[in-house]
C-alpha atoms as a PDB file:
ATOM      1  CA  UNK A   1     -27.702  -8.036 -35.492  1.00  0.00           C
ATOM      2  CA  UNK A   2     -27.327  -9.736 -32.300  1.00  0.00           C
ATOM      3  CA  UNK A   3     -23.772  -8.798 -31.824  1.00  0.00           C
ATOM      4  CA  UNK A   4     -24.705  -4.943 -32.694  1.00  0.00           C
ATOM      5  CA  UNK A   5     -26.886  -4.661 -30.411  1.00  0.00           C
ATOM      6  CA  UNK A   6     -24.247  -6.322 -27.708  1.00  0.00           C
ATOM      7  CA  UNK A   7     -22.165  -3.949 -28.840  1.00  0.00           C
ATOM      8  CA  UNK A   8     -24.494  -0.762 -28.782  1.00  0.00           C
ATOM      9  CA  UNK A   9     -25.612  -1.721 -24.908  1.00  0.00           C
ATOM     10  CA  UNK A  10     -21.838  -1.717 -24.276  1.00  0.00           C
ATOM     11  CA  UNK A  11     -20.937   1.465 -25.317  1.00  0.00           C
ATOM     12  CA  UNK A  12     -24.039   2.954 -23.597  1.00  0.00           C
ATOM     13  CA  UNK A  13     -23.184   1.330 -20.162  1.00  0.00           C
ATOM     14  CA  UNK A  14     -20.117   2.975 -20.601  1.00  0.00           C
ATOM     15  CA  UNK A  15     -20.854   6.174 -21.785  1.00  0.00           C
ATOM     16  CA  UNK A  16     -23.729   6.055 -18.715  1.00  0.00           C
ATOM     17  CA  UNK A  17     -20.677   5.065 -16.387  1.00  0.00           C
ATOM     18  CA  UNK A  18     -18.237   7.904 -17.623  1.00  0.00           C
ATOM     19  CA  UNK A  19     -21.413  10.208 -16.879  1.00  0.00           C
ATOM     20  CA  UNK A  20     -22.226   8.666 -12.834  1.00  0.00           C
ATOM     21  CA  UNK A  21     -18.446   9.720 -12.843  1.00  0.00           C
ATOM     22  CA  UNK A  22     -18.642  12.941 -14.013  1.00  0.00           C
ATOM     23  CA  UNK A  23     -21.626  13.617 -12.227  1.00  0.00           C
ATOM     24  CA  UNK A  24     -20.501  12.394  -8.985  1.00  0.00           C
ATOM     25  CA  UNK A  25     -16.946  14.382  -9.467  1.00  0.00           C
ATOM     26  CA  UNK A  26     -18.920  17.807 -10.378  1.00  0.00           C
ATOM     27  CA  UNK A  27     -20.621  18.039  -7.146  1.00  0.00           C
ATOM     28  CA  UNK A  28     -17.820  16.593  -4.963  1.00  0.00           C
ATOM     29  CA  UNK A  29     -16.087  19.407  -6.705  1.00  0.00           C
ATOM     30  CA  UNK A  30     -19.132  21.973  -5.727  1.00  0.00           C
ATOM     31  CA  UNK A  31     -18.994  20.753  -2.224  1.00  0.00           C
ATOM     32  CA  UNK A  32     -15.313  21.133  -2.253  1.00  0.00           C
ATOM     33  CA  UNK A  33     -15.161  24.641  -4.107  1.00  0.00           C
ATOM     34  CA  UNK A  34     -18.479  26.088  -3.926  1.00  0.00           C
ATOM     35  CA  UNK A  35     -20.188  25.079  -0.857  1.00  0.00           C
ATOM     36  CA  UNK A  36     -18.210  26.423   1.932  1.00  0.00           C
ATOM     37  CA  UNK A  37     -19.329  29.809   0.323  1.00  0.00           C
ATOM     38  CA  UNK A  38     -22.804  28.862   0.684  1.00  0.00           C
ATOM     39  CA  UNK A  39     -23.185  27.535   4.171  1.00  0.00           C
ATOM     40  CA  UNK A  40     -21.799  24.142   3.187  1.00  0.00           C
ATOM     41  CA  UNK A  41     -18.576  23.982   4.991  1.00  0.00           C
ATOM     42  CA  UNK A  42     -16.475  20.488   3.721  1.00  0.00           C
ATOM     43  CA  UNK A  43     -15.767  18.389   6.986  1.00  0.00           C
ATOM     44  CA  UNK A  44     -11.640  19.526   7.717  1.00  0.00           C
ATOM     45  CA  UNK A  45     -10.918  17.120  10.511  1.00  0.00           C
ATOM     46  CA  UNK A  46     -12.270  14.259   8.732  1.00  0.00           C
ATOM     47  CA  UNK A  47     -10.531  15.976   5.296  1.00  0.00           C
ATOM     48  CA  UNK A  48      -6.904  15.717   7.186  1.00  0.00           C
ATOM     49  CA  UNK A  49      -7.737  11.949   8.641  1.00  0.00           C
ATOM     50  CA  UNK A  50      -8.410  10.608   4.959  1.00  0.00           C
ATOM     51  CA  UNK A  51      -4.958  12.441   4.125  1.00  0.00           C
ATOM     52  CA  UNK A  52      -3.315  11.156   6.539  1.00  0.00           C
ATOM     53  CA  UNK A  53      -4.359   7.968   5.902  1.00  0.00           C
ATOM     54  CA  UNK A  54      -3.802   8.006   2.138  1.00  0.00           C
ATOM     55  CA  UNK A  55      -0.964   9.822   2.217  1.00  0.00           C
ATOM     56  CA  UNK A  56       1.412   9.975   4.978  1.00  0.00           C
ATOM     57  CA  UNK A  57       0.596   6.105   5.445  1.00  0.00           C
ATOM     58  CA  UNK A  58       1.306   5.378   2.400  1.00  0.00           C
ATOM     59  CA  UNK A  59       4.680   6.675   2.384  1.00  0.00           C
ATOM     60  CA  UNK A  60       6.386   3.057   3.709  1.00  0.00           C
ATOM     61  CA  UNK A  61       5.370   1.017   0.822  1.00  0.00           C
ATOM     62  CA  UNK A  62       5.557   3.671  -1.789  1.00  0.00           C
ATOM     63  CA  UNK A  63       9.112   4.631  -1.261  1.00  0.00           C
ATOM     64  CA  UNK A  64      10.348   1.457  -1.280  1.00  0.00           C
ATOM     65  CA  UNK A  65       8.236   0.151  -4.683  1.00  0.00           C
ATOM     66  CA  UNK A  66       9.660   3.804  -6.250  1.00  0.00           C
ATOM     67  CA  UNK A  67      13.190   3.198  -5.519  1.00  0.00           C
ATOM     68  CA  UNK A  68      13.422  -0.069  -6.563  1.00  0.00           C
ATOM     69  CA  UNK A  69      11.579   0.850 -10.126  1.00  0.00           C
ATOM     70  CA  UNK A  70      14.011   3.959 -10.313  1.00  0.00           C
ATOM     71  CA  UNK A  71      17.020   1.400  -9.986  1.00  0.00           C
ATOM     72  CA  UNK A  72      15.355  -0.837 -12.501  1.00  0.00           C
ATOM     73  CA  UNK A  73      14.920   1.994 -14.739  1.00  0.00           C
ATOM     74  CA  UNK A  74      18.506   2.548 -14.902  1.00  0.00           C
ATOM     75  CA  UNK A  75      19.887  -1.302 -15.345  1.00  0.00           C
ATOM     76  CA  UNK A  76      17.303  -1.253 -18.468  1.00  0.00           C
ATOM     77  CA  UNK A  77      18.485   2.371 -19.520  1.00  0.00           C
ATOM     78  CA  UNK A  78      22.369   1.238 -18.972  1.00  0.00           C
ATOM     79  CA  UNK A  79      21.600  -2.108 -21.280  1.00  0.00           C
ATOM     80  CA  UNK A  80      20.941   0.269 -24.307  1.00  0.00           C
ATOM     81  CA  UNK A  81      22.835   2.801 -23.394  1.00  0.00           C
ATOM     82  CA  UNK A  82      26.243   1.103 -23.024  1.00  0.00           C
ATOM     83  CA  UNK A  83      26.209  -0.028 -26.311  1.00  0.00           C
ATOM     84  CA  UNK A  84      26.345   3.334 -27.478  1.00  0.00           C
ATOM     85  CA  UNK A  85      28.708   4.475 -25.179  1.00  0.00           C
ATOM     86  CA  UNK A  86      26.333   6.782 -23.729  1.00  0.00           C
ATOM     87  CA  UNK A  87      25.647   5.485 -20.333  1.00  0.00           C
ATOM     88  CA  UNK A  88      26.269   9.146 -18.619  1.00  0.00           C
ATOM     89  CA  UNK A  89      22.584   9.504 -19.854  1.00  0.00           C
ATOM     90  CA  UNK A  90      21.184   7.342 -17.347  1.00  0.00           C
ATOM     91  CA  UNK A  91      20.444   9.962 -14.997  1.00  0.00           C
ATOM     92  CA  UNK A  92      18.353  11.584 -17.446  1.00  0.00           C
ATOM     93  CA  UNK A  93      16.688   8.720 -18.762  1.00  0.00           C
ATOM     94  CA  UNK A  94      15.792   7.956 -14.932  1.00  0.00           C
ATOM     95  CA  UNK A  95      14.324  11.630 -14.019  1.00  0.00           C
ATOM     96  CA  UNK A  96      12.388  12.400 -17.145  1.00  0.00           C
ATOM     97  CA  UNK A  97      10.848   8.841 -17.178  1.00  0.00           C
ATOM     98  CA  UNK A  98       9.617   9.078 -13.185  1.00  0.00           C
ATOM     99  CA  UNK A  99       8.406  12.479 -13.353  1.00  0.00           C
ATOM    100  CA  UNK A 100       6.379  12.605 -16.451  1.00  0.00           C
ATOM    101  CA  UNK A 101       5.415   9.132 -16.337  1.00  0.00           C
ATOM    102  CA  UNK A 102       6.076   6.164 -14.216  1.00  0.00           C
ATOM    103  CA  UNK A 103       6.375   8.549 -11.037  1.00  0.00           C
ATOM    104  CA  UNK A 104       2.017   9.217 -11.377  1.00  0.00           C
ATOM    105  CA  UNK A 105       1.077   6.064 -12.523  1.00  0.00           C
ATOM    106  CA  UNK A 106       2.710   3.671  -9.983  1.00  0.00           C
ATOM    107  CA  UNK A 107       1.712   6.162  -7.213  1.00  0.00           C
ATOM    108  CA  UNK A 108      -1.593   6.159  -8.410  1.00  0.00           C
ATOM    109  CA  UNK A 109      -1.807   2.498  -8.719  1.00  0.00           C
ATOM    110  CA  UNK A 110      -0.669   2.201  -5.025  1.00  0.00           C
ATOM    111  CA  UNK A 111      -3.198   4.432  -3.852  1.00  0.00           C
ATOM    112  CA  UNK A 112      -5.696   2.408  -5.404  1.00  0.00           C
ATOM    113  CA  UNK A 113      -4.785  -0.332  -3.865  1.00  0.00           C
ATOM    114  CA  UNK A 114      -5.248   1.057  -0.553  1.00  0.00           C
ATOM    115  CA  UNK A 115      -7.321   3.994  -0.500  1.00  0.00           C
ATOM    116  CA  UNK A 116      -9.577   3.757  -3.689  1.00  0.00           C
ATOM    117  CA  UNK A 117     -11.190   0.062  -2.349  1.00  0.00           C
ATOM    118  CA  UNK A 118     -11.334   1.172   1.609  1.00  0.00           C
ATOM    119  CA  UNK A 119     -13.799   4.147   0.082  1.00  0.00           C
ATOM    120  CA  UNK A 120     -15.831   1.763  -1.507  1.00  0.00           C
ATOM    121  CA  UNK A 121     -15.556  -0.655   1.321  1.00  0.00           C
ATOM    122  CA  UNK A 122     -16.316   1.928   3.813  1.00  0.00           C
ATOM    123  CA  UNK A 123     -19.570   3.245   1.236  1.00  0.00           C
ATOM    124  CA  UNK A 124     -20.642   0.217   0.180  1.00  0.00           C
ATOM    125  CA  UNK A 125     -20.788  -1.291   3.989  1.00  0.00           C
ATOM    126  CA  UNK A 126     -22.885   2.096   4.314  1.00  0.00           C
ATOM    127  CA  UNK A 127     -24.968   1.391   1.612  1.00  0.00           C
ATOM    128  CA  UNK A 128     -26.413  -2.088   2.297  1.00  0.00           C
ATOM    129  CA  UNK A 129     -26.298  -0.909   6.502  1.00  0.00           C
ATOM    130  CA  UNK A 130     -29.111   1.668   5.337  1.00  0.00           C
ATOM    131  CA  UNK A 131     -26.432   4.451   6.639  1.00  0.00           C
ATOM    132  CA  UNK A 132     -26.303   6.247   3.440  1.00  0.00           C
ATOM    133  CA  UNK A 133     -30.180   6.443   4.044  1.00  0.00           C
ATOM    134  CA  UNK A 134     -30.000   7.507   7.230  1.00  0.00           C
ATOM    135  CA  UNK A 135     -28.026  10.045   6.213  1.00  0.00           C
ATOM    136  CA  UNK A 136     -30.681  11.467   3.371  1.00  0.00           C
ATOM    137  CA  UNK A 137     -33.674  11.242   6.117  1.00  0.00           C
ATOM    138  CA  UNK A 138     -31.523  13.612   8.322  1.00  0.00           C
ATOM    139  CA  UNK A 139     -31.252  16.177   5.352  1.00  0.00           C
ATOM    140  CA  UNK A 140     -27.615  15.274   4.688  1.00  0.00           C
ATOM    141  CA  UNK A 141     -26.161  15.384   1.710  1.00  0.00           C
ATOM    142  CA  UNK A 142     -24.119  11.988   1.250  1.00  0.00           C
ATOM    143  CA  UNK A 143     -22.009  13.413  -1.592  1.00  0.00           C
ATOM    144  CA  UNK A 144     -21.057  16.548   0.435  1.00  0.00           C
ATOM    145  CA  UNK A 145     -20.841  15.070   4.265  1.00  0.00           C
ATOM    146  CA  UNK A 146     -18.981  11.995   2.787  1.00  0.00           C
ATOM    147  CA  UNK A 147     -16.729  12.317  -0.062  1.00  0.00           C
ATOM    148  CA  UNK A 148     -15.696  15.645  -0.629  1.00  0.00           C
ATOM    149  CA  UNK A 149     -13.862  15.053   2.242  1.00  0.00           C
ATOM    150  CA  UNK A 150     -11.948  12.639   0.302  1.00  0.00           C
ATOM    151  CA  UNK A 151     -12.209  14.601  -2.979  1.00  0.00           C
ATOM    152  CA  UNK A 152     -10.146  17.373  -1.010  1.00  0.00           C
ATOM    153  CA  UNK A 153      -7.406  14.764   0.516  1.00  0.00           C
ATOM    154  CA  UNK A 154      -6.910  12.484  -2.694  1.00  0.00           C
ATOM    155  CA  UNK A 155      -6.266  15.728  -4.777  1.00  0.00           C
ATOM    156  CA  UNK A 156      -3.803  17.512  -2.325  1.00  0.00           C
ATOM    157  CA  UNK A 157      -2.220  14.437  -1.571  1.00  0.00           C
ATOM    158  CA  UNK A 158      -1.583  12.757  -4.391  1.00  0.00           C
ATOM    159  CA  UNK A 159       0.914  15.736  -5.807  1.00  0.00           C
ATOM    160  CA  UNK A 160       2.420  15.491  -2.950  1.00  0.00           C
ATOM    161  CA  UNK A 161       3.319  11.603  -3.193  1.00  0.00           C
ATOM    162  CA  UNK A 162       4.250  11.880  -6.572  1.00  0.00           C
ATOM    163  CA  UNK A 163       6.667  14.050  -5.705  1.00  0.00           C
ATOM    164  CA  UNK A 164       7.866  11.920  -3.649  1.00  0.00           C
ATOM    165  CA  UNK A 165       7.761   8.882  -5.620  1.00  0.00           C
ATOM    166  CA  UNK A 166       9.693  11.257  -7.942  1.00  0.00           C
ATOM    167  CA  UNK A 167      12.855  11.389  -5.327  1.00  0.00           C
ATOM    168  CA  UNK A 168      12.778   8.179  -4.435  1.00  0.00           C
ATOM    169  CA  UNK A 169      12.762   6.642  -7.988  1.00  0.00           C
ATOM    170  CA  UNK A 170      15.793   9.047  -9.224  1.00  0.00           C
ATOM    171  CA  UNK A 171      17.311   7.991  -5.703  1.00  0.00           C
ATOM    172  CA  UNK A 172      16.654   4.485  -6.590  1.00  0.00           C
ATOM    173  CA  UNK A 173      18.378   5.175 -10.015  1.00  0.00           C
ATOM    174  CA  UNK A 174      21.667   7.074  -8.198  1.00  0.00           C
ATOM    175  CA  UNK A 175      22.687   3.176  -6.452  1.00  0.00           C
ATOM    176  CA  UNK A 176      22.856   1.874  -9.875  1.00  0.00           C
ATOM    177  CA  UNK A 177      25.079   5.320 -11.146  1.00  0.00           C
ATOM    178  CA  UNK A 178      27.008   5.369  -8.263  1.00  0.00           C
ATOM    179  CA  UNK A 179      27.890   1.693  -8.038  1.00  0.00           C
ATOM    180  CA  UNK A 180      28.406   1.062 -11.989  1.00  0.00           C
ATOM    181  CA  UNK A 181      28.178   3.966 -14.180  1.00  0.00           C
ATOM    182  CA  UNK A 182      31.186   6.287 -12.386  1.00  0.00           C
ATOM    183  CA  UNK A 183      28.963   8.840 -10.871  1.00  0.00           C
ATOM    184  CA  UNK A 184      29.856  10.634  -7.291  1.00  0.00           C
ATOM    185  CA  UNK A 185      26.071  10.916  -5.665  1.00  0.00           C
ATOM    186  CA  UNK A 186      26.204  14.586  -6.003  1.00  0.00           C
ATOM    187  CA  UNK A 187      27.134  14.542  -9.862  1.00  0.00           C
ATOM    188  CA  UNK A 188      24.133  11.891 -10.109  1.00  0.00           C
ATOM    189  CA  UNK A 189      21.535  14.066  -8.612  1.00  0.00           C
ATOM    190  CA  UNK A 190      23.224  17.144 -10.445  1.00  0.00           C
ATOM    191  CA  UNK A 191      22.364  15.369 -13.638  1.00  0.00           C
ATOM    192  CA  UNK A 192      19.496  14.394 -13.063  1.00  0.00           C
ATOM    193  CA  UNK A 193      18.107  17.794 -12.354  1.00  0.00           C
ATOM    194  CA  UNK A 194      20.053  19.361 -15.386  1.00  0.00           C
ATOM    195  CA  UNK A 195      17.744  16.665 -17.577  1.00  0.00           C
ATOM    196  CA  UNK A 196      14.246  18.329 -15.987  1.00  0.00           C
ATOM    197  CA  UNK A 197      12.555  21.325 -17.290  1.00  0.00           C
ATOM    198  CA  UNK A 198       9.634  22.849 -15.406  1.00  0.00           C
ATOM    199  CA  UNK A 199       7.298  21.023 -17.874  1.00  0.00           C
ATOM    200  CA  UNK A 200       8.366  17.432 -16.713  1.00  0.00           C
ATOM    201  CA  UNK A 201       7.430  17.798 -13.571  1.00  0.00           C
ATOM    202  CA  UNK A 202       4.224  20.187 -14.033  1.00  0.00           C
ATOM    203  CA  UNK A 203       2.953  17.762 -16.615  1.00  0.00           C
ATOM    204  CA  UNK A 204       3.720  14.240 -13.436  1.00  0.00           C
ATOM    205  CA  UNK A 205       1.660  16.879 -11.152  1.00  0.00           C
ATOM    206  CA  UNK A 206      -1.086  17.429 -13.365  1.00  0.00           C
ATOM    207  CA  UNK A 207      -1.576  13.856 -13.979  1.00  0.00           C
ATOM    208  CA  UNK A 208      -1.372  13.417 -10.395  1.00  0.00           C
ATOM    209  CA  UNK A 209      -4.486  15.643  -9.488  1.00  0.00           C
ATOM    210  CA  UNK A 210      -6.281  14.389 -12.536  1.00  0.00           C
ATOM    211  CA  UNK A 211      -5.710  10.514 -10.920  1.00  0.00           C
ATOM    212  CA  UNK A 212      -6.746  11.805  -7.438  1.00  0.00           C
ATOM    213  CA  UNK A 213     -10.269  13.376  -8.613  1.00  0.00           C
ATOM    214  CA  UNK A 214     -10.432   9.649 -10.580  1.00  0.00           C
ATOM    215  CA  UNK A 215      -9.713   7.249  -7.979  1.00  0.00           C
ATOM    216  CA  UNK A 216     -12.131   9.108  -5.917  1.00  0.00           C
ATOM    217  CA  UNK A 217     -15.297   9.078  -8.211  1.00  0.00           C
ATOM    218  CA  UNK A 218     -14.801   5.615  -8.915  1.00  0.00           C
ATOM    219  CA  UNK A 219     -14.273   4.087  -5.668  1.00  0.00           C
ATOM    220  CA  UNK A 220     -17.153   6.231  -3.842  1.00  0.00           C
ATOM    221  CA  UNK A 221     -19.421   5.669  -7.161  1.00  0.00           C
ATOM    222  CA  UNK A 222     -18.744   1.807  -6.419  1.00  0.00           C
ATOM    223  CA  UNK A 223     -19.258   2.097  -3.312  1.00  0.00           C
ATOM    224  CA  UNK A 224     -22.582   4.050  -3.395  1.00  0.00           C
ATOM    225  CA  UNK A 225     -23.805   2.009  -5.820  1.00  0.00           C
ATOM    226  CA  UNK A 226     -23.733  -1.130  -3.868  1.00  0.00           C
ATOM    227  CA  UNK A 227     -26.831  -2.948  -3.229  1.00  0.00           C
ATOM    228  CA  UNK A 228     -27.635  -6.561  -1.384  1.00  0.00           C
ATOM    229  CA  UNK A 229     -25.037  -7.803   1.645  1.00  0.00           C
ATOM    230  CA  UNK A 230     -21.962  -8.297   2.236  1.00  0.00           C
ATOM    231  CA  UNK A 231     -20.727 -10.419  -0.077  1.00  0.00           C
ATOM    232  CA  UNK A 232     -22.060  -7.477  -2.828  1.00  0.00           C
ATOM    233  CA  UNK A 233     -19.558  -5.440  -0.759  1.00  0.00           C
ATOM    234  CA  UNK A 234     -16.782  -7.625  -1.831  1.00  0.00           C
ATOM    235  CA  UNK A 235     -17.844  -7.510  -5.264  1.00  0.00           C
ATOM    236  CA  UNK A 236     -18.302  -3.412  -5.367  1.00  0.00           C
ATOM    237  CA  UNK A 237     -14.564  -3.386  -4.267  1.00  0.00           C
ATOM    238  CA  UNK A 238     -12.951  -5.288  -6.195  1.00  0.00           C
ATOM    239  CA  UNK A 239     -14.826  -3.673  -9.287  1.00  0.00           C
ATOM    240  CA  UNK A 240     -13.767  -0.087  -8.047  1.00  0.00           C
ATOM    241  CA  UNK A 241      -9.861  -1.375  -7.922  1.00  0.00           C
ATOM    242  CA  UNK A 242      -9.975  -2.740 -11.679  1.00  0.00           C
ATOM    243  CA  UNK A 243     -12.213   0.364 -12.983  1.00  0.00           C
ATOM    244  CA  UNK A 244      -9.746   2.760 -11.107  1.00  0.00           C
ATOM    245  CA  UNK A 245      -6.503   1.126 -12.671  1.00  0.00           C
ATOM    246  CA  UNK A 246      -8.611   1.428 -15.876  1.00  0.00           C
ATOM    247  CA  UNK A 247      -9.742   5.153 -15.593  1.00  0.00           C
ATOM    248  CA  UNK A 248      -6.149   5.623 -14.637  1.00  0.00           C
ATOM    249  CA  UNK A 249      -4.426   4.827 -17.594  1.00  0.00           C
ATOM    250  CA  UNK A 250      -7.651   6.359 -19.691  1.00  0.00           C
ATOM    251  CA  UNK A 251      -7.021   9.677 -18.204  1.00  0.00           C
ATOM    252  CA  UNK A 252      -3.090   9.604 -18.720  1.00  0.00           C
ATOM    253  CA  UNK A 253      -3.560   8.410 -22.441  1.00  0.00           C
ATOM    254  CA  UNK A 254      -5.735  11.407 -22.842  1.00  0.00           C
ATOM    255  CA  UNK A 255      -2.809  13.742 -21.001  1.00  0.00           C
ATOM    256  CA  UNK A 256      -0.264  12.206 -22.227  1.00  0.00           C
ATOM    257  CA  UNK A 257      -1.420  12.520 -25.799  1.00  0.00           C
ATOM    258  CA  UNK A 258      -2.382  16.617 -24.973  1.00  0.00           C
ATOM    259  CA  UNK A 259       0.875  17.371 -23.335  1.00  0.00           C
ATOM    260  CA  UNK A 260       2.246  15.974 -26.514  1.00  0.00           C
ATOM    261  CA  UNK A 261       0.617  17.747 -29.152  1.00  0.00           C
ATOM    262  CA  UNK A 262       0.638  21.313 -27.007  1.00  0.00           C
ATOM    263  CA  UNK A 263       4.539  20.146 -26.665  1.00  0.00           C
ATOM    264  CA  UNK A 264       5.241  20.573 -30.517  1.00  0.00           C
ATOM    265  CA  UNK A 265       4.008  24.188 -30.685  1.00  0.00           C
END
């Protein structure tokens, strides 16, 4: 009985978690969508800063992870593949593996890392700084004056550096075709985009926006949550990068598993 009931609270802490998120995501989406209509314009200056900083500045260290797991991808491809004589499918392997799946995820985890805990750093220090309550004395809205502007940049931005991460992986992959596997560059990026249909990369994209709306409920739900001093702070962060990495992979499971079935018919 004992273990039940362990087992019951679990399921409704995380069932009350998945609906904080939810929650928190519907009316960053309101502010984002909705409110400018109603007198509620979302904060643009502050909107491009946050993109700028999880974006553009991201660009360094995400560029070089992608390219080296795109030229990783093909040594592992070209072990199986030799021993079928078919290492001309390399290429393919390469593309269709970053853009519908590794191109996301390892963006997303990278953003995580460096945007997802600086927003609940940045609301957490808020939080136990009575800011956040300053903020509701003065009639302001945290959710809308506060995170919608990073609603807005993680979900424009994070297409956008998948994309990227999409190059620079089948880039990464061309060194390893050009240098072993008797491509020309040109014939390696040729085949490459002959393996893509529209699908692969709308189905990377979608996952993309779906990991941006994520990463942002669950570092600002972290961070808003936060109660006591600093060290609490700490603690807040480093729970919103393991629950982000976790709500990651939830939410491409789910994807994954609908862009499969829809594939069939």
């Amino acid at each position: 009985m004992e273990i039940l009931r362990k087992i019951g609270a679990a399921v409704l802490e995380v069932f009350a978690y998945v609906g904080a998120l939810s929650s928190l995501a519907g009316r960053a989406a309101y502010f984002t969508f909705i409110g400018p209509f109603r007198g509620k314009p979302v904060r643009f200056q502050r909107g491009v800063s946050q993109a700028m900083e999880a974006g553009v500045r991201a660009l360094p260290i995400l560029s070089l992870i992608t390219f080296f797991i795109g030229l990783i991808l093909a040594l592992q491809a070209a072990y199986e593949l030799r021993r079928f004589g078919a290492i001309g499918y390399v290429a393919s392997a390469v593309a269709i593996s970053m853009t519908r799946e590794l191109g996301p995820l390892i963006t997303a985890v990278i953003v995580i890392g460096r945007s997802g805990s600086a927003f609940a750093a940045e609301l957490g220090t808020m939080k136990v700084t009575e800011e956040i309550d300053a903020l509701q004395t003065m009639a302001i809205d945290p959710v809308g004056f506060l995170v919608a502007p990073k609603f807005v940049a993680m979900v424009l931005m994070l297409p956008c550096l998948t994309i990227w991460a999409n190059f620079m992986g089948i880039l990464g992959g061309s060194l390893f075709g050009v240098a072993q596997a008797d491509f020309t560059f040109w014939r390696y990026i040729t085949a490459s985009l002959d393996a893509l249909y529209l699908r692969d990369i709308i189905t990377g994209l979608v996952k993309s926006v779906m990991f941006g709306g994520s990463i942002t409920a669950v570092g600002c739900l972290e961070g808003l949550n936060t109660s006591g001093g600093a060290e609490q702070v700490g603690r807040s962060t480093t729970r919103a990068v393991v629950m982000a990495i976790f709500m990651v992979i939830l939410v491409d499971l789910i994807f994954t598993t609908l862009f499969f079935f829809l594939g069939e018919h």
